[in-house]
Protein backbone atom coordinates (compact mmCIF):
# COMPACT_ATOMS: atom_id res chain seq x y z
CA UNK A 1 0.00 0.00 0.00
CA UNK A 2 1.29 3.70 -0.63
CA UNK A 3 1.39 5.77 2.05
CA UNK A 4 -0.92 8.88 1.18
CA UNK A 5 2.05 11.18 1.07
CA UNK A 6 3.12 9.49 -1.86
CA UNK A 7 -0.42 9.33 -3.96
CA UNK A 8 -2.05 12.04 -5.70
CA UNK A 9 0.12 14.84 -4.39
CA UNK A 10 3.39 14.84 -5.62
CA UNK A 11 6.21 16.90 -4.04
CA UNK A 12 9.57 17.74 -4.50
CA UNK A 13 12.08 16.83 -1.67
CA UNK A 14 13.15 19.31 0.51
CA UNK A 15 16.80 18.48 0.24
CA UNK A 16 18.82 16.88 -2.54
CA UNK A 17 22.12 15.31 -3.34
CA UNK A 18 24.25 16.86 -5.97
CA UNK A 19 24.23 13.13 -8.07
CA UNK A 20 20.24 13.41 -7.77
CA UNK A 21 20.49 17.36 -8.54
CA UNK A 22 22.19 16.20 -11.93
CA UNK A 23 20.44 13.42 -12.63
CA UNK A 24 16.89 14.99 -12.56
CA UNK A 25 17.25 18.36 -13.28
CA UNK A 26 20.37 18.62 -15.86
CA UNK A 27 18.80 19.98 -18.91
CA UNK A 28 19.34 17.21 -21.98
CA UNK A 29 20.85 18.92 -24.74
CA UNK A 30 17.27 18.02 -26.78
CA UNK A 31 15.59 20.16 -24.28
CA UNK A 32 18.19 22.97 -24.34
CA UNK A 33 17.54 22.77 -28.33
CA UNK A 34 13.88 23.55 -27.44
CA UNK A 35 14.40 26.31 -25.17
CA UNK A 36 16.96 28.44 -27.58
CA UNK A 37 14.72 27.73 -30.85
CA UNK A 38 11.15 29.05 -28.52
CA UNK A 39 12.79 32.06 -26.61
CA UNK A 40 15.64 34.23 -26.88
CA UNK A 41 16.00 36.16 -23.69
CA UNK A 42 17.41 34.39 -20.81
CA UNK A 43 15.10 35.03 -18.29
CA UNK A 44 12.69 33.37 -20.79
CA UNK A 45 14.70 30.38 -21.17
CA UNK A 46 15.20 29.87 -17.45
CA UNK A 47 11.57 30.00 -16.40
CA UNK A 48 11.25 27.47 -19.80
CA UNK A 49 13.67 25.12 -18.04
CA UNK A 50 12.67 25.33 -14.56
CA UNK A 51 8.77 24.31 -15.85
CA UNK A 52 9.90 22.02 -18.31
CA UNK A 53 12.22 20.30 -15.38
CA UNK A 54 9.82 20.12 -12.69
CA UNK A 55 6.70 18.89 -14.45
CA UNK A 56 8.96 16.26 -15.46
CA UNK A 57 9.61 15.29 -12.34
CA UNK A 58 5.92 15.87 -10.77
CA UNK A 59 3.18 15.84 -13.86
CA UNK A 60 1.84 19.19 -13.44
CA UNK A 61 3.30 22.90 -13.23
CA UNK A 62 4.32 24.81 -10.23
CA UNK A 63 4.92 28.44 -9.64
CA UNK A 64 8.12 29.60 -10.56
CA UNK A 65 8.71 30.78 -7.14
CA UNK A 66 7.36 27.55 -5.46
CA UNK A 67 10.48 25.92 -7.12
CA UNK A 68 12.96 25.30 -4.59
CA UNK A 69 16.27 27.71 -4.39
CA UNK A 70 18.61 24.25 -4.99
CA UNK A 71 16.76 23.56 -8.33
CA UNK A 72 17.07 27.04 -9.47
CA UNK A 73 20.22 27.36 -8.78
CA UNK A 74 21.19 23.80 -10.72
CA UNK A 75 19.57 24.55 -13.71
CA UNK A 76 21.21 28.27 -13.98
CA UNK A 77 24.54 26.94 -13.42
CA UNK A 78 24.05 23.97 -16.12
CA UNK A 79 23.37 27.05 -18.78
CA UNK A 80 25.54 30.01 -18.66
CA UNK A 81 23.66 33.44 -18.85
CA UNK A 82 20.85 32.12 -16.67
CA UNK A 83 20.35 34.75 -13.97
CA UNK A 84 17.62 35.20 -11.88
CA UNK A 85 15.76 37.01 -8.79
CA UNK A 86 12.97 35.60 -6.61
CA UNK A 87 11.86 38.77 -7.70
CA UNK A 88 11.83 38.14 -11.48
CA UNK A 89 10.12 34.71 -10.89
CA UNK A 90 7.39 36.06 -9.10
CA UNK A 91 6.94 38.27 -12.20
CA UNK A 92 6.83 35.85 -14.46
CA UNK A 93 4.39 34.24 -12.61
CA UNK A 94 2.16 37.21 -12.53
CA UNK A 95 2.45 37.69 -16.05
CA UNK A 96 0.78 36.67 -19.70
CA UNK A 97 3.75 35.48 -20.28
CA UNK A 98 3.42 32.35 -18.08
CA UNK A 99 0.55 30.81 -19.59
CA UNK A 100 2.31 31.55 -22.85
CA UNK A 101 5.19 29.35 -21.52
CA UNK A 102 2.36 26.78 -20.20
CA UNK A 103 0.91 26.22 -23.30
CA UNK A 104 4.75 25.66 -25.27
CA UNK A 105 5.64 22.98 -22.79
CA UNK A 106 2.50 21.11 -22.70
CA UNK A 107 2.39 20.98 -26.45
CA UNK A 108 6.43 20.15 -26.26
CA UNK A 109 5.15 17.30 -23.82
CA UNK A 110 2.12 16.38 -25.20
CA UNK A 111 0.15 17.01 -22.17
CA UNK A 112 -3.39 18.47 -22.47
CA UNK A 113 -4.61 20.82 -19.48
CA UNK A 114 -6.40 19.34 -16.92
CA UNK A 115 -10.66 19.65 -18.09
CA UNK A 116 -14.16 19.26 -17.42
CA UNK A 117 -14.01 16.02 -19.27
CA UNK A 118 -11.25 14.61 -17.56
CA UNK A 119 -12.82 15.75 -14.04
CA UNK A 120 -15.76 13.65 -14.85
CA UNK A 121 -13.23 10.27 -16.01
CA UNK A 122 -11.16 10.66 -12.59
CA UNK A 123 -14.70 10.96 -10.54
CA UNK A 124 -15.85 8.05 -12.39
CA UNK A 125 -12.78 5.66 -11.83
CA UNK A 126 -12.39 6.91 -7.78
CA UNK A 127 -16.04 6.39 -7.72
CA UNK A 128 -15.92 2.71 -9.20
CA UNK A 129 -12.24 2.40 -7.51
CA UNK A 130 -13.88 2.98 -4.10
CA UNK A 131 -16.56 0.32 -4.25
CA UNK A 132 -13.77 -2.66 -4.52
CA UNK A 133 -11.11 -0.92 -2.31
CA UNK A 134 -11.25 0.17 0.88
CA UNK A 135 -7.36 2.28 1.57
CA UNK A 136 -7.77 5.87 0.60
CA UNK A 137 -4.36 5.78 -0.81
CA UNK A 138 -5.08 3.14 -3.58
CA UNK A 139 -8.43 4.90 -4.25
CA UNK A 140 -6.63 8.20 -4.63
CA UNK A 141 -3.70 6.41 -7.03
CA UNK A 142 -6.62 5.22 -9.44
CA UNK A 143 -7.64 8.52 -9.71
CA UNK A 144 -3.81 9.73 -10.33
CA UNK A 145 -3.59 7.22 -12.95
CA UNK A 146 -6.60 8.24 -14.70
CA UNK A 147 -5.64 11.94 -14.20
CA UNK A 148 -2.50 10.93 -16.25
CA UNK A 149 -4.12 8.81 -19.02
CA UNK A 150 -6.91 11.89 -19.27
CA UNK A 151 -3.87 14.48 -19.49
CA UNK A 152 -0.71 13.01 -21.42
């Protein structure tokens, strides 16, 4: 059984080595490709590669400025150029220009955004999940699963 902390709610650790660091959250040269060839200005770029990174890693998108310090700091030391202020992040957030950046990736990872249609399938599989299971956790993972299936 999953513990719940480990279900629907994915996190990112609070702490990380620097082999895990450059494992997850090197940018692949493929991925750099993508970045240059969709924005030119750094700060651009960055924000590109800190979404693109972390999504990876969790299935959905977090605020720039929910991204923890260590990440940020690995990815703008993988790319030269990359600078950046909590500040500037919490900009980007704010702006059009996140949802512009939103819509790049998912199409980049062939994600669609999260509907009323696929609402309705992950209601219907908890719903049937929960008549033959009785651990919240393994209810909750059918729904994850279907979130997944309804979304990439």
């Amino acid at each position: 059984m999953s513990a719940i902390h480990e279900t629907a709610y994915p996190r990112l650790k609070s702490a990380y080595s620097e082999r895990e660091l450059a494992e997850i959250y090197t940018p692949t040269p493929d991925e750099l490709a993508f970045v240059c060839g969709k924005r030119r200005e750094p700060p651009a770029r960055f924000a590109l590669l800190l979404l693109l990174k972390t999504c990876q890693r969790l299935g959905f998108f977090l605020r720039l400025a929910d991204i923890p310090a260590e990440i940020r700091d690995h990815i703008a030391e993988c790319v030269p150029k990359l600078r950046y202020t909590s500040q500037s992040l919490s900009d980007l957030d704010r702006s059009g220009s996140r949802q512009r950046y939103l819509t790049v990736l998912r199409d980049y990872l062939k994600l669609k955004p999260f509907d009323d249609q696929a609402s309705k399938l992950v209601d219907q599989a908890t719903m049937s999940a929960a008549e033959t299971r009785q651990q919240l956790a393994d209810i909750i993972n059918v729904g994850r699963l279907q979130t997944l299936s309804a979304t990439g």
